[in-house]
N, C-alpha and C. Protein backbone atom coordinates (compact mmCIF):
# COMPACT_ATOMS: atom_id res chain seq x y z
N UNK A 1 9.61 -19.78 -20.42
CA UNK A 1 8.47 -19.04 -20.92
C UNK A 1 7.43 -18.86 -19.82
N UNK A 2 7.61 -20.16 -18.76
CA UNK A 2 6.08 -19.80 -17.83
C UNK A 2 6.63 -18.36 -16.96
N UNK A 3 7.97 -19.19 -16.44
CA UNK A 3 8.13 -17.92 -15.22
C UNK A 3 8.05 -16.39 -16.23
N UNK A 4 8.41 -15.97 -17.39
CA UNK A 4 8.09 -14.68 -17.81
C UNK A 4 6.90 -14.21 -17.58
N UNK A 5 5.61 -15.20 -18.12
CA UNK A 5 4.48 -15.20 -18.10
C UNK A 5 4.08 -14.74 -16.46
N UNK A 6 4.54 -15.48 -15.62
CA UNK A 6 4.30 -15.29 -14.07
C UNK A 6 4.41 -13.88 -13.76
N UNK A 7 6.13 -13.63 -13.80
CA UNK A 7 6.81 -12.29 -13.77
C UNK A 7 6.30 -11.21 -14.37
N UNK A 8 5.55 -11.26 -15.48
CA UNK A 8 4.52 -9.52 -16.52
C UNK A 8 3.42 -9.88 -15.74
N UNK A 9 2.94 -11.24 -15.32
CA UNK A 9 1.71 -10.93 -14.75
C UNK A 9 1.24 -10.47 -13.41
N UNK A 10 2.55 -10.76 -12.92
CA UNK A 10 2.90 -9.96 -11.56
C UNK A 10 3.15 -8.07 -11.13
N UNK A 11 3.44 -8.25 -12.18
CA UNK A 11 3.81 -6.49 -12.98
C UNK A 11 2.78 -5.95 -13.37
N UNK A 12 1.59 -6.96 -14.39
CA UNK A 12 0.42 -5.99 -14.88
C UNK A 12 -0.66 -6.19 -13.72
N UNK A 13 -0.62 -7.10 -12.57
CA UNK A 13 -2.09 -6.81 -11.55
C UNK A 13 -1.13 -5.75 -10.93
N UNK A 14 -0.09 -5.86 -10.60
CA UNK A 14 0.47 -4.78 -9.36
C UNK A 14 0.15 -3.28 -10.09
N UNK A 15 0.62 -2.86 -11.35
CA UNK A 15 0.02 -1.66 -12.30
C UNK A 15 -1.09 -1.65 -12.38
N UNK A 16 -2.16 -2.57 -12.26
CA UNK A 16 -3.65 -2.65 -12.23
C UNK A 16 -4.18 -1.79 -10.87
N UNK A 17 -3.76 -2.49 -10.17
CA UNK A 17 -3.70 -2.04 -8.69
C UNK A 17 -3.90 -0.40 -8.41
N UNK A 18 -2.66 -0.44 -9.17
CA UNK A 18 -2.07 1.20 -8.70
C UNK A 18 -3.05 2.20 -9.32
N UNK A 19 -3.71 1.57 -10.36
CA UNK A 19 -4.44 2.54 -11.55
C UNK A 19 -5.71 2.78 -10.82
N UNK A 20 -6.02 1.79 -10.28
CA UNK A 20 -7.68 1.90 -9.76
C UNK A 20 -7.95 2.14 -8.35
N UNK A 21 -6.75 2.07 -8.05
CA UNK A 21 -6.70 2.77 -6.31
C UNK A 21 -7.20 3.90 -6.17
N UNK A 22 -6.72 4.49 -7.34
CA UNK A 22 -7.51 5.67 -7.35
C UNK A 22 -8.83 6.18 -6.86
N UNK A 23 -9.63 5.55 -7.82
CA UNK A 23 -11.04 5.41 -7.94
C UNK A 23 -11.73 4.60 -6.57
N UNK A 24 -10.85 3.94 -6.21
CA UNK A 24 -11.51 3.37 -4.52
C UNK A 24 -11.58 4.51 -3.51
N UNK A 25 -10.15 5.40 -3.63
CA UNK A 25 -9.96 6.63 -2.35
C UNK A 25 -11.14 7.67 -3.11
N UNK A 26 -11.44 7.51 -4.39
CA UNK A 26 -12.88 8.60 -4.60
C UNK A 26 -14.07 8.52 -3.87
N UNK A 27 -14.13 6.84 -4.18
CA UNK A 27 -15.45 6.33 -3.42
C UNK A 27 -15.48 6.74 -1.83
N UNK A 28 -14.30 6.06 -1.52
CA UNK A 28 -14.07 6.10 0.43
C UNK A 28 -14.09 7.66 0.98
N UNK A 29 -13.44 8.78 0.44
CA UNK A 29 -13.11 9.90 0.60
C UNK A 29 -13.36 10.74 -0.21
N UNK A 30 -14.91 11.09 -0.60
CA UNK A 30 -15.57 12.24 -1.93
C UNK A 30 -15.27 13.58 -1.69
N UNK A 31 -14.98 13.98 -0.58
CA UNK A 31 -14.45 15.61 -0.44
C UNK A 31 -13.19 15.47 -0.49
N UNK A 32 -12.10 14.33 -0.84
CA UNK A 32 -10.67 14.97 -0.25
C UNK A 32 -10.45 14.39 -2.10
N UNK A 33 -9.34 15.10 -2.44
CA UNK A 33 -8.69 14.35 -3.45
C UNK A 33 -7.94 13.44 -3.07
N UNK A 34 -8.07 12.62 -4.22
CA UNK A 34 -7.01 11.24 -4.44
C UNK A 34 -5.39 11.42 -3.57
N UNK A 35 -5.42 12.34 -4.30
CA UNK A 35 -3.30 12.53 -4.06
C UNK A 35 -3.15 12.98 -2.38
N UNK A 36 -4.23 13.87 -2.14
CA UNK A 36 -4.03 14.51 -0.60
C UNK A 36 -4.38 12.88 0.64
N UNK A 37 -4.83 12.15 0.17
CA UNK A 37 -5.21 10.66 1.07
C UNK A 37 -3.82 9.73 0.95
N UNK A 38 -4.00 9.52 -0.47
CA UNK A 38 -3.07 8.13 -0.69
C UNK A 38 -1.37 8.74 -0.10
N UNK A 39 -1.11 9.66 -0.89
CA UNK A 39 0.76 9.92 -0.30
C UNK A 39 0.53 9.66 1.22
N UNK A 40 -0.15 10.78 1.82
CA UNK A 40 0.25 10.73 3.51
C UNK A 40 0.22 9.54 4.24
N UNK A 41 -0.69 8.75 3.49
CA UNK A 41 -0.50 7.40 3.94
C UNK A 41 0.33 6.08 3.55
N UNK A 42 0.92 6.47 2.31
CA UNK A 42 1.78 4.98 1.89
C UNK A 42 3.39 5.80 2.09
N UNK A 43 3.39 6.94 2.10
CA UNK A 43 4.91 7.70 2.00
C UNK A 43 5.68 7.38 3.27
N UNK A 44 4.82 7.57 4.43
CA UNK A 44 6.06 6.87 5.82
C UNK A 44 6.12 5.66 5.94
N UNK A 45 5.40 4.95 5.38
CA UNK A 45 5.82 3.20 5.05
C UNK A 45 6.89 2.77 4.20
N UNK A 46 6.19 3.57 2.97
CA UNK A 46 7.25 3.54 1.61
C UNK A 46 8.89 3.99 2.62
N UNK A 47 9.61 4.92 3.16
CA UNK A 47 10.40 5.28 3.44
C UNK A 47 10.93 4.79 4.50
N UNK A 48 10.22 4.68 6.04
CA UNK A 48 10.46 3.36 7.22
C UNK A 48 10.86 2.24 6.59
N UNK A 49 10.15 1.56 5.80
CA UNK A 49 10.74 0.54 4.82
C UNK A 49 12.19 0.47 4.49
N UNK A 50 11.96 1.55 3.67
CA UNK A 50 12.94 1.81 2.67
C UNK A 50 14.95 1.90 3.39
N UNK A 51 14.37 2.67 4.56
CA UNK A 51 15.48 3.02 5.21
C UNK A 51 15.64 1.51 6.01
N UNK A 52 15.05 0.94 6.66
CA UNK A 52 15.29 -0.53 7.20
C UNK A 52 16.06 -1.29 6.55
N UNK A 53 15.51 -1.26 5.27
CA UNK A 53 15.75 -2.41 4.34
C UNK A 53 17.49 -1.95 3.78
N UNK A 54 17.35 -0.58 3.71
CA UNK A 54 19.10 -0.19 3.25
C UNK A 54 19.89 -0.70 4.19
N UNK A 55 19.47 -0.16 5.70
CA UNK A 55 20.80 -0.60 6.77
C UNK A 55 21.03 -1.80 6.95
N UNK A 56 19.74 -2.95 6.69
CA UNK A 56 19.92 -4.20 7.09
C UNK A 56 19.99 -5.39 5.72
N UNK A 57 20.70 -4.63 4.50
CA UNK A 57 20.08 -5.28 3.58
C UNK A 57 20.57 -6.98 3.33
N UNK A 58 22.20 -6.81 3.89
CA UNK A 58 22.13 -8.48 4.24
C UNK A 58 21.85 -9.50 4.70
N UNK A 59 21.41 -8.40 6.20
CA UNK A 59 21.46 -9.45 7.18
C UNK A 59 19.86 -10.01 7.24
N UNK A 60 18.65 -9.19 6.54
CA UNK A 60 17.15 -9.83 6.14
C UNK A 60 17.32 -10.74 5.23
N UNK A 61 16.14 -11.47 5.94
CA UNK A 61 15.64 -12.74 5.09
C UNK A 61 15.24 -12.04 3.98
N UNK A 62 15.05 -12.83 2.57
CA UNK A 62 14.26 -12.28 1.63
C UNK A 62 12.89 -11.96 1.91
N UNK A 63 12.60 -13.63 2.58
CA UNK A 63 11.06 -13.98 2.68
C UNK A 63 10.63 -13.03 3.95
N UNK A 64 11.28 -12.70 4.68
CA UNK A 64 10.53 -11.96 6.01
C UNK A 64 10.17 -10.48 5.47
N UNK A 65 11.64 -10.40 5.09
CA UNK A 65 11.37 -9.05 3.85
C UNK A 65 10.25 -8.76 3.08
N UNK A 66 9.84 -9.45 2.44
CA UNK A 66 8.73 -9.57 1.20
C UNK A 66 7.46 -9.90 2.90
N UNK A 67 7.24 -10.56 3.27
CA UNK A 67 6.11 -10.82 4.48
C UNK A 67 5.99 -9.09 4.99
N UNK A 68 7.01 -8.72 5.46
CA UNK A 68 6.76 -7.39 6.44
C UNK A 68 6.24 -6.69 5.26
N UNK A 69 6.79 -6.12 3.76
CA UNK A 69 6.09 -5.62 3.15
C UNK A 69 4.71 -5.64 3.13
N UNK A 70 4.59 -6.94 2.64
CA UNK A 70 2.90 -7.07 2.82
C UNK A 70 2.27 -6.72 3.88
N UNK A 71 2.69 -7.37 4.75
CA UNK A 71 2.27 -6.54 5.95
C UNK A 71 1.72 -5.30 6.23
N UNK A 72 2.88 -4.99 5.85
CA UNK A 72 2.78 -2.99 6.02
C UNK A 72 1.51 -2.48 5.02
N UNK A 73 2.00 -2.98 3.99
CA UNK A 73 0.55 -2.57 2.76
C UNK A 73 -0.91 -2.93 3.56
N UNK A 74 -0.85 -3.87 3.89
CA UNK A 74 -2.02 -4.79 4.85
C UNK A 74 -2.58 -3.75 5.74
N UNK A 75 -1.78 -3.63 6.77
CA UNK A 75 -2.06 -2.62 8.23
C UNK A 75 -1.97 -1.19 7.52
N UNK A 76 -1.49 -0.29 6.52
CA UNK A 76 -1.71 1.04 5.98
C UNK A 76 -3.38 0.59 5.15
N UNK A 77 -3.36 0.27 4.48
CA UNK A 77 -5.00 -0.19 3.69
C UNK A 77 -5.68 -0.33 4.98
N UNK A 78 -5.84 -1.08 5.77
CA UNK A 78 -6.65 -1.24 6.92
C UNK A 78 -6.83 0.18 7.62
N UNK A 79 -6.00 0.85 7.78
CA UNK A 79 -5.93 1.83 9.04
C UNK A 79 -6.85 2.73 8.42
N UNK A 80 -6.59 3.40 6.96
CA UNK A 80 -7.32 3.64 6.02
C UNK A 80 -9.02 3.29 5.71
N UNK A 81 -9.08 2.09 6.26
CA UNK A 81 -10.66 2.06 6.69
C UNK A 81 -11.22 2.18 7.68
N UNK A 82 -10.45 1.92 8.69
CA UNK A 82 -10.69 2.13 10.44
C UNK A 82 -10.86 3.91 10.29
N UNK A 83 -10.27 4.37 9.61
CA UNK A 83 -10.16 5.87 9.93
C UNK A 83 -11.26 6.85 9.12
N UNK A 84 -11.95 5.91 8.42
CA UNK A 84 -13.18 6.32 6.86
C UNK A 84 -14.57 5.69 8.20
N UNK A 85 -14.33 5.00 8.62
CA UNK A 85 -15.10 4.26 9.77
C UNK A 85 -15.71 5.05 11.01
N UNK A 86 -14.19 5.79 11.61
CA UNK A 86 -14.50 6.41 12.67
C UNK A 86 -15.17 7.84 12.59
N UNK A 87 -14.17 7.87 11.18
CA UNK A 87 -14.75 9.86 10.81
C UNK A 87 -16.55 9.67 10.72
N UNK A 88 -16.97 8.82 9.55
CA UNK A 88 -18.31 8.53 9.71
C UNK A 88 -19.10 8.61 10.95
N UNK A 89 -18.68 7.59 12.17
CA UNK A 89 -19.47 7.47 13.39
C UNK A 89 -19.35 9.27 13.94
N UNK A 90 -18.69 9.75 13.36
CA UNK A 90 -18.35 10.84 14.57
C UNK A 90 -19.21 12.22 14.11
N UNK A 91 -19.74 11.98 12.82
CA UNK A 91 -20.18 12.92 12.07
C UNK A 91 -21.64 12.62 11.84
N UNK A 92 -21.88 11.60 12.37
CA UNK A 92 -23.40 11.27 12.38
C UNK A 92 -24.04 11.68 14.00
């Protein structure tokens, strides 16, 4: 019963996540829409990923696997503010 509990609750912050991301790229980026920010930036991760993870799917660790993910989410979210950062300095 706990690990279920663990497992939906892992499922409903990660769906939490996704719902209100939204509303953060409004705040960070008020002239661009939502959809024109977020794809261009999680889609060549999502897919670099994706294709890595097919060719090498035995020979990865789980855990390095699941680490580089994060990772990647980590350094795409970041770059994403470095780049809300610079446009600012450059426009002032």
């Amino acid at each position: 019963m706990l690990v279920c509990f663990v497992l939906v609750n892992g499922c409903l912050f990660s769906w939490n996540s996704m719902l209100t991301i939204e509303d953060y790229y409004v705040y960070l980026f008020p002239k661009n829409h939502p959809t024109r920010v977020l794809t261009p930036v999680y889609q060549p991760f999502a897919l670099g990923v994706t294709a890595l993870l097919t060719y090498h799917e035995a020979k990865i660790n789980t855990r390095l696997r699941i680490l580089t993910g994060y990772t990647l989410l980590f350094l795409s979210s970041f770059a994403i503010i470095i780049e809300r950062n610079q446009n600012l300095t450059m426009h002032d």
